[in-house]
C-alpha atoms as a PDB file:
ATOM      1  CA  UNK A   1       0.000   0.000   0.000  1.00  0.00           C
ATOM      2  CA  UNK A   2       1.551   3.394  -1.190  1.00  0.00           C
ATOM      3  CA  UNK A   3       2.634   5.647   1.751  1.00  0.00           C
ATOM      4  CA  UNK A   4       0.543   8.110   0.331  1.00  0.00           C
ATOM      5  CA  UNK A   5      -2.984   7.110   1.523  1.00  0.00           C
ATOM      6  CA  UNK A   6      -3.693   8.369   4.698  1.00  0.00           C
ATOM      7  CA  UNK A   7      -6.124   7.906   7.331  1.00  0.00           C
ATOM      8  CA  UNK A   8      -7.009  11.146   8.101  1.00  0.00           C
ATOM      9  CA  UNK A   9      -8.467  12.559  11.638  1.00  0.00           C
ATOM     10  CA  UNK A  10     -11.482  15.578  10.796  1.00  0.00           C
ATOM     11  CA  UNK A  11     -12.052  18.686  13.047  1.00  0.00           C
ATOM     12  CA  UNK A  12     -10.475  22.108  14.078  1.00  0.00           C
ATOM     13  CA  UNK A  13      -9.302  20.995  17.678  1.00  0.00           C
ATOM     14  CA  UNK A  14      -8.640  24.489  19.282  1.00  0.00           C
ATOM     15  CA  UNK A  15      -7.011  22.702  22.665  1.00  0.00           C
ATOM     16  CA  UNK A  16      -6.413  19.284  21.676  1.00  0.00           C
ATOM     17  CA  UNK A  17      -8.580  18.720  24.246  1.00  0.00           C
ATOM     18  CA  UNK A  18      -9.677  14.887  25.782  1.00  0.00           C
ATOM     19  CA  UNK A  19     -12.830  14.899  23.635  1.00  0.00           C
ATOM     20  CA  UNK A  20      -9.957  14.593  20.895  1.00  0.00           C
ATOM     21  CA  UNK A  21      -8.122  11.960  22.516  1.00  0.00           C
ATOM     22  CA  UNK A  22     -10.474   8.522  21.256  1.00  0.00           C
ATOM     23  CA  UNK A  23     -10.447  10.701  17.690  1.00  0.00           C
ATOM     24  CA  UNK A  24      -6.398  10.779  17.287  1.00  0.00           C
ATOM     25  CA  UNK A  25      -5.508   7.768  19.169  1.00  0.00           C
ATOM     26  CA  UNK A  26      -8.134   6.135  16.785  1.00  0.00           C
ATOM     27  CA  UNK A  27      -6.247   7.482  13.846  1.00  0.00           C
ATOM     28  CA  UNK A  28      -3.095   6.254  14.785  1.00  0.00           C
ATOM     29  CA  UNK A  29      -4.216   2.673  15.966  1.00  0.00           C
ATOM     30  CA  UNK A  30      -6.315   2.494  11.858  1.00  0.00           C
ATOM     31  CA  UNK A  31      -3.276   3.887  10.089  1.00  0.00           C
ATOM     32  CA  UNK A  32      -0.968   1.633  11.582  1.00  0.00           C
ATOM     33  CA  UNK A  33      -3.191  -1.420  11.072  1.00  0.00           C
ATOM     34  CA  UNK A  34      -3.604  -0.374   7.083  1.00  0.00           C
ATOM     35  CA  UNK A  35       0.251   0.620   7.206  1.00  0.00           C
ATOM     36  CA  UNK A  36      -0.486   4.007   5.578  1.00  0.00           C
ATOM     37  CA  UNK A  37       0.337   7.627   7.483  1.00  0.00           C
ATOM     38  CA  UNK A  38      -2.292   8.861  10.357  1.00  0.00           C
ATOM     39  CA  UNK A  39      -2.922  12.566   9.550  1.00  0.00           C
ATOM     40  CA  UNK A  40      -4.718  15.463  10.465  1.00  0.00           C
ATOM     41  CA  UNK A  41      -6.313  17.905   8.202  1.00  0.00           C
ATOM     42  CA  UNK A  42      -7.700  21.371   9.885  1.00  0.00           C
ATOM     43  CA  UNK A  43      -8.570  24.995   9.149  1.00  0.00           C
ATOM     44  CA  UNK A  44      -5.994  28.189   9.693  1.00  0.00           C
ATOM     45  CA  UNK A  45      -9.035  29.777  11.874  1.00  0.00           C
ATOM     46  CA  UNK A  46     -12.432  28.908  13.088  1.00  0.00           C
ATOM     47  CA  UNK A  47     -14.768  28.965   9.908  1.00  0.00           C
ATOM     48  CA  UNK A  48     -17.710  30.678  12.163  1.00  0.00           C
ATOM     49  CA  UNK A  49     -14.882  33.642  12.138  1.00  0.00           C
ATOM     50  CA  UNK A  50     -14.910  33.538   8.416  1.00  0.00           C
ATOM     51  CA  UNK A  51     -18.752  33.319   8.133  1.00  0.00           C
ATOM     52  CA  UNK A  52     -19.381  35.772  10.758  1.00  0.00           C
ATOM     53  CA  UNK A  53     -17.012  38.169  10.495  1.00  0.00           C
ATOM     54  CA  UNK A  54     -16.799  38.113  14.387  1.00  0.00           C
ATOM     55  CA  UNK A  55     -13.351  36.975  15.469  1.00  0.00           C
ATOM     56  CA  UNK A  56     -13.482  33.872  18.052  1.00  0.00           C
ATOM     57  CA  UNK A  57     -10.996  33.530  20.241  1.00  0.00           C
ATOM     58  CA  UNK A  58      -8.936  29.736  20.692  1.00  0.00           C
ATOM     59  CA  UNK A  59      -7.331  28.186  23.203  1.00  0.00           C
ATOM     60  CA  UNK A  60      -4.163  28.131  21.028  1.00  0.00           C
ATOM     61  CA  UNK A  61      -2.779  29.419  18.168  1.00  0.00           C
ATOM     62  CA  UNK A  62      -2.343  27.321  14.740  1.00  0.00           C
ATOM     63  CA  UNK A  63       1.350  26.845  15.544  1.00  0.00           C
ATOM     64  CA  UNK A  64       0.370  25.176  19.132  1.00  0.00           C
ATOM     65  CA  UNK A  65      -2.518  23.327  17.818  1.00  0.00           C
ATOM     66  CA  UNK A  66       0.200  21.607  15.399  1.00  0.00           C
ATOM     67  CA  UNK A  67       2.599  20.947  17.308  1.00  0.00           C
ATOM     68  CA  UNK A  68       0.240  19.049  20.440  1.00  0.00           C
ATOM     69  CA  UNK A  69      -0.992  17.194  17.529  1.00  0.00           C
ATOM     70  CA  UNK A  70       2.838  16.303  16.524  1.00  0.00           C
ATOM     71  CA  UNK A  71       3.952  15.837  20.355  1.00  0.00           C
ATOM     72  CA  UNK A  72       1.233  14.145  22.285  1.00  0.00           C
ATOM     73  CA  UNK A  73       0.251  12.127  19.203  1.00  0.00           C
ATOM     74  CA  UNK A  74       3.176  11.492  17.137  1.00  0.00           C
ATOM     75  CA  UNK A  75       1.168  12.826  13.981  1.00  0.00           C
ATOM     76  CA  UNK A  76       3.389  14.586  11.807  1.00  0.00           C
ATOM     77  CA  UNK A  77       1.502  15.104   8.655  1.00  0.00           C
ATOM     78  CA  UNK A  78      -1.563  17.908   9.818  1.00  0.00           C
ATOM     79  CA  UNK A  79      -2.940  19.455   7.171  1.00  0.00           C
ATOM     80  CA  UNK A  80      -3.373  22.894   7.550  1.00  0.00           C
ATOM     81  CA  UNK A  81      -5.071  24.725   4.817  1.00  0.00           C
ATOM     82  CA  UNK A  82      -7.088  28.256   4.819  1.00  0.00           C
ATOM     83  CA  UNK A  83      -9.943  28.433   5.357  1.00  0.00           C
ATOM     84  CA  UNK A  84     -11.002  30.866   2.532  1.00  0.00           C
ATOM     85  CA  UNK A  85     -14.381  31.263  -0.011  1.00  0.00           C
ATOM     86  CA  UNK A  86     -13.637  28.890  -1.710  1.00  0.00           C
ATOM     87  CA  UNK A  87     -13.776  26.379   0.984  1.00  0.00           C
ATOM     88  CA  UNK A  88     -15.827  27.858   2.046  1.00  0.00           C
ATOM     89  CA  UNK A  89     -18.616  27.219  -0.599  1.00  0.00           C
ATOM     90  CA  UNK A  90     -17.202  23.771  -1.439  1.00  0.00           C
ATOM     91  CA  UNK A  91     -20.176  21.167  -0.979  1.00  0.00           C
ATOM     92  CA  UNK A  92     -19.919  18.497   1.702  1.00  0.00           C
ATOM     93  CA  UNK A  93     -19.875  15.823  -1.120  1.00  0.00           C
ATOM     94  CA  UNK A  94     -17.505  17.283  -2.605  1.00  0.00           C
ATOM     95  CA  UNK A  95     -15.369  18.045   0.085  1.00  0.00           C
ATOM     96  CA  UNK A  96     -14.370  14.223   0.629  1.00  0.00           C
ATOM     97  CA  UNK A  97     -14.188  13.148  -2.896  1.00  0.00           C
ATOM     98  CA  UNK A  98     -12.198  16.435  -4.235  1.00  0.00           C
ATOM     99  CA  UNK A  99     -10.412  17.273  -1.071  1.00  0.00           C
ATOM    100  CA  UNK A 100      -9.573  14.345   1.171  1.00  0.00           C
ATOM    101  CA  UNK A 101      -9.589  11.358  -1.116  1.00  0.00           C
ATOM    102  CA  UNK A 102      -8.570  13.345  -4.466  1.00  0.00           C
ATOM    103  CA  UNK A 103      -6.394  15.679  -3.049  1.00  0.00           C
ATOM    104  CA  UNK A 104      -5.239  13.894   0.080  1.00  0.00           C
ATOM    105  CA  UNK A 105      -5.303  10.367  -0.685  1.00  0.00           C
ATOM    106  CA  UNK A 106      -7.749   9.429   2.537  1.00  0.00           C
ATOM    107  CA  UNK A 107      -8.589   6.030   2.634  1.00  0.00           C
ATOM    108  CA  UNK A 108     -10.114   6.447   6.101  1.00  0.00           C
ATOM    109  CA  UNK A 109     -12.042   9.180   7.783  1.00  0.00           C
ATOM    110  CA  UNK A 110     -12.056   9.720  11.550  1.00  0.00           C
ATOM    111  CA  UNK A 111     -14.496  12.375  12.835  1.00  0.00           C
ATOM    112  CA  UNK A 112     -16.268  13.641  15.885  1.00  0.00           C
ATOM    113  CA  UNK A 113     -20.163  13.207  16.905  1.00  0.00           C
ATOM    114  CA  UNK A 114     -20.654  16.742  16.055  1.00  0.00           C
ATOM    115  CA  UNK A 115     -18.571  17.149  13.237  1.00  0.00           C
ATOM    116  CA  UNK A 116     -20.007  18.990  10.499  1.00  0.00           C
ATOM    117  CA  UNK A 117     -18.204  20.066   6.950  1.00  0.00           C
ATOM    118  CA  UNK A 118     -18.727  21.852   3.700  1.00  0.00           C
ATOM    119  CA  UNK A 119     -20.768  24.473   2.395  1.00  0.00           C
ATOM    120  CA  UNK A 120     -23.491  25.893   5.068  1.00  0.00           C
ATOM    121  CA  UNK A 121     -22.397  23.425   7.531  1.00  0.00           C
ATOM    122  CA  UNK A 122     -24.755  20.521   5.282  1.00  0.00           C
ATOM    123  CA  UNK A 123     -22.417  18.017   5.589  1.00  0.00           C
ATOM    124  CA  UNK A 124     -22.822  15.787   9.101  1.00  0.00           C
ATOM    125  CA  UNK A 125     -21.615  12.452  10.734  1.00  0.00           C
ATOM    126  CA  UNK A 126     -24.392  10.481   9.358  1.00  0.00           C
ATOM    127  CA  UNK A 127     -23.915  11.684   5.808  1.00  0.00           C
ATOM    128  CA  UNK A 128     -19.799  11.569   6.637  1.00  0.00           C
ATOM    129  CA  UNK A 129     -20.205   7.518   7.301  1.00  0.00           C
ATOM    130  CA  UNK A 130     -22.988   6.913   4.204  1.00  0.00           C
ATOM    131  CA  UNK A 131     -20.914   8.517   1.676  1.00  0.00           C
ATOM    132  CA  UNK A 132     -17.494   6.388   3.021  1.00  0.00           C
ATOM    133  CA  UNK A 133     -19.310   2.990   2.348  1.00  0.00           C
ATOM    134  CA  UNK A 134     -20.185   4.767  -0.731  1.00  0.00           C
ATOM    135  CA  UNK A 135     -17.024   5.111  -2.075  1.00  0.00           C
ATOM    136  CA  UNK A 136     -15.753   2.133  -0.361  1.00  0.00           C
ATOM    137  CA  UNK A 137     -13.904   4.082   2.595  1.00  0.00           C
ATOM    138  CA  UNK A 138     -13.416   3.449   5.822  1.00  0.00           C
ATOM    139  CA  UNK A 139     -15.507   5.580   8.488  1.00  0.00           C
ATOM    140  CA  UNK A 140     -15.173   6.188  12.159  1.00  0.00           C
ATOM    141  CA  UNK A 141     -17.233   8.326  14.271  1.00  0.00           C
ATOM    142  CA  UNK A 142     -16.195   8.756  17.535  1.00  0.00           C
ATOM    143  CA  UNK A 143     -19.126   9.466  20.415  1.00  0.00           C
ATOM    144  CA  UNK A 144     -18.792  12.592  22.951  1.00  0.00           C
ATOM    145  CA  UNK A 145     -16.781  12.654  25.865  1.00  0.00           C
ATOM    146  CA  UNK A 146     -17.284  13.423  29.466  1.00  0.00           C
ATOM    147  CA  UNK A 147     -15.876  13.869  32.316  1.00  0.00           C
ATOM    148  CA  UNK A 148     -17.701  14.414  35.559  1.00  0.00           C
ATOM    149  CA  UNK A 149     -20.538  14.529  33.938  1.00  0.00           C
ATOM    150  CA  UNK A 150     -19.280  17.353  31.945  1.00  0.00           C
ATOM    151  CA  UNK A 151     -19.373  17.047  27.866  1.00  0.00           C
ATOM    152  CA  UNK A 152     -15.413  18.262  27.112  1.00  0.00           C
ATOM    153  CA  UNK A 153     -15.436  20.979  24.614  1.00  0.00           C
ATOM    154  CA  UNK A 154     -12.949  23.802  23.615  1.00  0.00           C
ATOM    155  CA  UNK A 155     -15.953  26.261  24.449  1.00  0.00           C
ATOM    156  CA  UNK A 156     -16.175  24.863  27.843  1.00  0.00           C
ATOM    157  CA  UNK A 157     -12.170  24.947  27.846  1.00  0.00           C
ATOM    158  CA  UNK A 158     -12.034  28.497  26.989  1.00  0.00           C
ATOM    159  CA  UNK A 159     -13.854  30.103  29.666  1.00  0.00           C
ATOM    160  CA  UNK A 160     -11.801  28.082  32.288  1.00  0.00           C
ATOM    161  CA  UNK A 161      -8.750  29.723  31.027  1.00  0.00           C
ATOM    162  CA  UNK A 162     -10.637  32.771  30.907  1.00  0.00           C
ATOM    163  CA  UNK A 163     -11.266  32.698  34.861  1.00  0.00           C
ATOM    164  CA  UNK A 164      -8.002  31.469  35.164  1.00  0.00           C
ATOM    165  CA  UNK A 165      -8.869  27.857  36.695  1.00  0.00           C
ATOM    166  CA  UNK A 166      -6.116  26.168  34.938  1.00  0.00           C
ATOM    167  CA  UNK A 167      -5.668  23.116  36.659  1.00  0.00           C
ATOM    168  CA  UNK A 168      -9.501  22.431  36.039  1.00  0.00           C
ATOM    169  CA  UNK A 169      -8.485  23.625  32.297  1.00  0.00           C
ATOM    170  CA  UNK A 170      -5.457  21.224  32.204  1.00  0.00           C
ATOM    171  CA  UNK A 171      -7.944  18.667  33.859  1.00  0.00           C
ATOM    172  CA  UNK A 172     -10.749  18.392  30.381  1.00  0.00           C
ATOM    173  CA  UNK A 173      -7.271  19.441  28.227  1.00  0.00           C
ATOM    174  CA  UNK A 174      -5.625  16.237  29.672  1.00  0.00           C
ATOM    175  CA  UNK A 175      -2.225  17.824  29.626  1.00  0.00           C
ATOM    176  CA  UNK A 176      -0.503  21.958  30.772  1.00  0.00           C
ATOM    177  CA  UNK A 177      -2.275  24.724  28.765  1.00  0.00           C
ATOM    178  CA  UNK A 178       0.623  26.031  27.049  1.00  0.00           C
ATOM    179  CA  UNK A 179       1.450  29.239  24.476  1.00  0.00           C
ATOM    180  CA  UNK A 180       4.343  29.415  22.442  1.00  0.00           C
ATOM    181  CA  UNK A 181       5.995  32.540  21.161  1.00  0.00           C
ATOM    182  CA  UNK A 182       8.961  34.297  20.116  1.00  0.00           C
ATOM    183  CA  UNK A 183      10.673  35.894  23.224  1.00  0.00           C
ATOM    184  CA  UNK A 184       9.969  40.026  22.925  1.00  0.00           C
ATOM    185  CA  UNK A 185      12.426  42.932  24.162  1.00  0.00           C
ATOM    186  CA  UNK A 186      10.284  44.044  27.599  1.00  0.00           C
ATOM    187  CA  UNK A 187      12.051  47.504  29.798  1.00  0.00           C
ATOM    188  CA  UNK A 188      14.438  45.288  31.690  1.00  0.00           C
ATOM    189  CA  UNK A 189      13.009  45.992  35.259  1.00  0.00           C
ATOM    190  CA  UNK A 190      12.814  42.651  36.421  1.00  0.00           C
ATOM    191  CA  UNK A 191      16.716  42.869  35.863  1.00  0.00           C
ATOM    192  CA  UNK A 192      17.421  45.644  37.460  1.00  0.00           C
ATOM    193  CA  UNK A 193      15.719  43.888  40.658  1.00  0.00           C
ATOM    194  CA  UNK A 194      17.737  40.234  39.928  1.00  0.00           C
ATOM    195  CA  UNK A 195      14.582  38.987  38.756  1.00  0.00           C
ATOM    196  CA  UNK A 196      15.803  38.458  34.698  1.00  0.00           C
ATOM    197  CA  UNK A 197      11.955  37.803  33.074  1.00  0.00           C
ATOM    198  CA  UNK A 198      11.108  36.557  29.424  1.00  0.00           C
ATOM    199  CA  UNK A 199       8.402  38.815  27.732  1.00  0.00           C
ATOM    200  CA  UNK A 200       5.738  36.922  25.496  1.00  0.00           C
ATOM    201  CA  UNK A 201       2.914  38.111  23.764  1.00  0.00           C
ATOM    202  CA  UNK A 202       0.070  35.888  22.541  1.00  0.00           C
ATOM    203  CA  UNK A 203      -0.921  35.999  18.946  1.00  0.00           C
ATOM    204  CA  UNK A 204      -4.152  37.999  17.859  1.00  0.00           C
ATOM    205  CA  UNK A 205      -7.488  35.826  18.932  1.00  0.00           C
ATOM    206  CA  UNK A 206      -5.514  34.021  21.136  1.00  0.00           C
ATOM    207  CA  UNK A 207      -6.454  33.697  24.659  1.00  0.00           C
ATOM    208  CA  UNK A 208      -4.162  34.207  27.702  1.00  0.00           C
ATOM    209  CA  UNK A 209      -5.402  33.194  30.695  1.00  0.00           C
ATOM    210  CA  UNK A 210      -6.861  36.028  33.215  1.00  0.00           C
ATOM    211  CA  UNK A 211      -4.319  38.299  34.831  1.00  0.00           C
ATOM    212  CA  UNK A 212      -2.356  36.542  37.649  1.00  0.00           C
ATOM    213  CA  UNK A 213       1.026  34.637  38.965  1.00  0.00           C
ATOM    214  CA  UNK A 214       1.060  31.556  37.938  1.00  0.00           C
ATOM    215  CA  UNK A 215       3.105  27.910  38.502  1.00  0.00           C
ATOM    216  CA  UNK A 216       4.894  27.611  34.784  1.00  0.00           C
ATOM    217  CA  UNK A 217       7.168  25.415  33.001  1.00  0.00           C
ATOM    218  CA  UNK A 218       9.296  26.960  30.120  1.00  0.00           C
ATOM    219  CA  UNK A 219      10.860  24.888  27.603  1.00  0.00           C
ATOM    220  CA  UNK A 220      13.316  25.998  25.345  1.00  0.00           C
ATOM    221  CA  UNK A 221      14.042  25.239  21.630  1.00  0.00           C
ATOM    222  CA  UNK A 222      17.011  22.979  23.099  1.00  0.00           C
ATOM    223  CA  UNK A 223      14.355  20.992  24.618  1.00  0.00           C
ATOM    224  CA  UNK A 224      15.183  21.709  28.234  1.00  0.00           C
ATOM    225  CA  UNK A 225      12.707  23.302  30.389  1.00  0.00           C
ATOM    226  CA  UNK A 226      12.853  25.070  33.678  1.00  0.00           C
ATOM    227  CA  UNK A 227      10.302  25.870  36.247  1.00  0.00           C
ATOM    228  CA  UNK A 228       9.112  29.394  36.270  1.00  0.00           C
ATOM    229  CA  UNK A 229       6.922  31.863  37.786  1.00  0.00           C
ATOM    230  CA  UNK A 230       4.978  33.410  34.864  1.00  0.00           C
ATOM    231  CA  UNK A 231       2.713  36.679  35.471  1.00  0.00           C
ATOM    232  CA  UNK A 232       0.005  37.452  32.686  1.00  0.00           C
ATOM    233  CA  UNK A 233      -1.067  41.079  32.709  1.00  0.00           C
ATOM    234  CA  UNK A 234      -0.156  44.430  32.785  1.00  0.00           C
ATOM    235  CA  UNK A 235       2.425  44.727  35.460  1.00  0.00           C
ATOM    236  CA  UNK A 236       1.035  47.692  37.105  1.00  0.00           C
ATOM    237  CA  UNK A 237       3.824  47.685  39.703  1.00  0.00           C
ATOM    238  CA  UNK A 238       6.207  48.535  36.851  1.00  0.00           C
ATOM    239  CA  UNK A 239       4.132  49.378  34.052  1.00  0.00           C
ATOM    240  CA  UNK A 240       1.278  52.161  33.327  1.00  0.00           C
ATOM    241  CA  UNK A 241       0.158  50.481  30.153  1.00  0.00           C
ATOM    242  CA  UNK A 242      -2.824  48.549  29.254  1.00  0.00           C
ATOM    243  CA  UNK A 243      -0.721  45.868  26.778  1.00  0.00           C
ATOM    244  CA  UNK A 244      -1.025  42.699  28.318  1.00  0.00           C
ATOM    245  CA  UNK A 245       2.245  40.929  28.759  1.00  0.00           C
ATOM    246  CA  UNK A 246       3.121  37.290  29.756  1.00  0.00           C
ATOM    247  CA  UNK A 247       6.506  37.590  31.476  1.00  0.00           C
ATOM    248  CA  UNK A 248       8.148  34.338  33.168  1.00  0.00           C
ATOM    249  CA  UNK A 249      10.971  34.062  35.393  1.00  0.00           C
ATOM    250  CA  UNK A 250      12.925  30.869  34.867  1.00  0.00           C
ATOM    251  CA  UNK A 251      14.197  29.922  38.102  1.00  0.00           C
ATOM    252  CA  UNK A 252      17.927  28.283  37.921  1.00  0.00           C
ATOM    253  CA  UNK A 253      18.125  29.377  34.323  1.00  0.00           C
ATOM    254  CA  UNK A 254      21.199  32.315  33.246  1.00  0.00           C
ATOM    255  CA  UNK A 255      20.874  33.604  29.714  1.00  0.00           C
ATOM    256  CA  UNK A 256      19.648  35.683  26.423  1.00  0.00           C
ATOM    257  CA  UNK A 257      16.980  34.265  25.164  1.00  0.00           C
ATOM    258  CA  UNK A 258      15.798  37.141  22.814  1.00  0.00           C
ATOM    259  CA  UNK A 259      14.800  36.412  19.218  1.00  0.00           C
ATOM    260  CA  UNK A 260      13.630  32.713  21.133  1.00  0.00           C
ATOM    261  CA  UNK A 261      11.083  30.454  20.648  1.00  0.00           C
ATOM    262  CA  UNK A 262       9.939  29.406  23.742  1.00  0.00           C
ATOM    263  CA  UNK A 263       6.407  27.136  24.996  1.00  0.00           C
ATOM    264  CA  UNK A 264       5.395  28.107  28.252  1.00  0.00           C
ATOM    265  CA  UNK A 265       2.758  25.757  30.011  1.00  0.00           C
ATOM    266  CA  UNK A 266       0.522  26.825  32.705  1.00  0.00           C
ATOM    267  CA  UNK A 267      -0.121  24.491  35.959  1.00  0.00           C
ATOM    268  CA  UNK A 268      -1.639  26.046  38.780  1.00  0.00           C
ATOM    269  CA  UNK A 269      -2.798  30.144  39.518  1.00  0.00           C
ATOM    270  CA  UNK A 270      -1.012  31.044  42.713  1.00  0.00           C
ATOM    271  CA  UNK A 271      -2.280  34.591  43.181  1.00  0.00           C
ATOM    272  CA  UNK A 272      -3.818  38.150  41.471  1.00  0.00           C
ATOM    273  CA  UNK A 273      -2.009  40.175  39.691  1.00  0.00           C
ATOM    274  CA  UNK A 274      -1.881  43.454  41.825  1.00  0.00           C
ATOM    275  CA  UNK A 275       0.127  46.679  42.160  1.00  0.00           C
ATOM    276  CA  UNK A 276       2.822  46.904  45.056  1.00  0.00           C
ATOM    277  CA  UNK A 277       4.012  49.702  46.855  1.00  0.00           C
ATOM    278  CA  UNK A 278       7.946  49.632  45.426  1.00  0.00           C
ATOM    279  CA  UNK A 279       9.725  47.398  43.821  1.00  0.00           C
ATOM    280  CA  UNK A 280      11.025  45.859  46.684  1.00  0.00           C
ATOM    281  CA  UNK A 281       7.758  44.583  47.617  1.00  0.00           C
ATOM    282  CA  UNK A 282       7.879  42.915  44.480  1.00  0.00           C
ATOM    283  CA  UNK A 283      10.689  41.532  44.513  1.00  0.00           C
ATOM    284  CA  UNK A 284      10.292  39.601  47.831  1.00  0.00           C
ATOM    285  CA  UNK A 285       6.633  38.889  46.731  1.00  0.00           C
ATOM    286  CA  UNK A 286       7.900  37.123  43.531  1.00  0.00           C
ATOM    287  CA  UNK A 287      10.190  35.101  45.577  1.00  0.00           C
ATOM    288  CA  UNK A 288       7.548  34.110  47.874  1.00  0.00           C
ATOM    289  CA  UNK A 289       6.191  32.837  44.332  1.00  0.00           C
ATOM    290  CA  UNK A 290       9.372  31.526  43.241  1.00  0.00           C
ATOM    291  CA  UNK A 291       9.380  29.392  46.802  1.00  0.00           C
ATOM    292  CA  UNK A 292       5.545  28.096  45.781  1.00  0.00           C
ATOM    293  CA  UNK A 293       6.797  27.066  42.155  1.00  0.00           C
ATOM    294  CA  UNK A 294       9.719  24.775  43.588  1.00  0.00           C
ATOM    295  CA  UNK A 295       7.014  23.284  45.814  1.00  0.00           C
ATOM    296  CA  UNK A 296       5.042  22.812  43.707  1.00  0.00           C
ATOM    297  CA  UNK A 297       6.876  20.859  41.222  1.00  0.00           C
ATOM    298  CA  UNK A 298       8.865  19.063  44.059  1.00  0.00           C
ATOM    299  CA  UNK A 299       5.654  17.640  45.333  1.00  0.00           C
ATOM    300  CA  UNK A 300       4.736  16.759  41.968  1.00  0.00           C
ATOM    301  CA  UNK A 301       7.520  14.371  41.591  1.00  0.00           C
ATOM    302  CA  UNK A 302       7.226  12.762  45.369  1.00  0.00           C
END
């Protein structure tokens, strides 16, 4: 069988959430059985966005939703195409046939229980596992997932990042919410203080989680990591601006990582973000924090 065909996972998975997990794992487990490649094929940005003209906000940006896909899954091949009129008008029939078998070489179709493709949202699970026996491929549609009695969904996903409950978040993601970016130039305060920080911003529509300290891990394009106390916010200790920053302190680390590409992951919220009286406040508050982040990740290992 030619290493071309694929058996291809369908859906936008903003999170790569646990409600994805039966979907990928599925893929894998199919494509290794027909010894073909598992892959992924996904939109650029949330259609509705497109339809709308409203811009939705995602748990992660394209780059992060590739690589989870890539790390947690060990699918290289996601398709990643824009979501543009012309998709956007192409009929759900047409859609497999032109796209994923034509185009893509699918031999096998893996989608969710609410999946729904093609022009005006027409096509649907049912129609996604009639036309498959149709043309002779294989179909899998996977059922919803709960947990706690909870459906897991990126909408649901989003607002917990939102309110900044990220170990509840990390809890329906099924691993650390996590933004990757290119470290930034920031005013060098934390320096000043000997509290070197890394400055991120997220991408546009891209959520951050609400303003607070949090328990982070960075990792860095070497592939270490280090344990970090990350605040998301304004910094109005420092800072008069409304620009919200994500700025992490990598505790035990000593270097320039400017011009870096660097994934932070979030794992618990240890406080508000609020404004101290001088810097030196700060400082010995942050290292209060720092103190928290070591425990926290030395208990984790016990």
């Amino acid at each position: 069988m030619s290493m071309k065909e694929k058996v291809i996972a369908l859906g936008f998975f903003d999170g790569v959430h646990r409600g994805h997990d039966a979907l990928l794992r599925r893929t894998v487990e199919e494509a290794e059985k027909r010894g073909c490649a598992p892959a992924v094929f996904t939109f650029d940005r949330v259609p509705k966005e497109v339809v709308t003209g409203i811009p939705c906000p995602l748990i992660n940006s394209p780059d992060d939703r590739r690589d989870l896909i890539r790390r947690i899954y060990g699918i290289k091949d996601v398709i990643m195409v824009p979501f543009d009129q012309n998709m956007m008008t192409t009929p759900w029939d047409k859609f497999i046939t032109d796209i994923l078998v034509g185009r893509y070489h699918a031999v096998h179709l893996v989608a969710g229980h609410d999946h729904h493709f093609g022009h005006k949202n027409q096509g649907s699970p049912e129609l996604l596992a009639q036309k498959c026996a149709e043309l002779g491929l294989g179909c899998d549609i996977i059922p919803k997932v709960e947990v706690g009695g909870i459906t897991v969904s990126s909408t649901y996903i989003r607002r917990l990042v939102e309110l900044g409950q990220i170990e509840r978040a990390n809890w329906f993601l099924g691993h650390p919410h996590c933004l990757t970016q290119t470290v930034r130039h920031g005013r060098c305060i934390g320096r000043t203080i000997g509290i070197p920080t890394v400055n991120l911003t997220a991408p546009p529509h891209v959520l951050v989680p609400s303003h607070g300290v949090y328990v982070t891990k960075v990792t860095l394009p070497t592939g270490e990591s280090y344990p970090a106390v990350t605040n998301v916010g304004t910094r109005p200790t420092v800072n008069n601006g409304s620009d919200v920053t994500v700025e992490a302190w990598l505790l035990d680390f000593d270097g320039d990582l400017y011009g870096q590409t660097v994934r932070v992951e979030f794992f618990r919220h240890l406080r508000d973000e609020v404004r101290f009286d001088s810097l030196d406040a700060l400082k010995a508050q942050i290292q209060t924090d720092a103190d928290a982040t070591r425990a926290y990740f030395a208990s984790a290992e016990d």
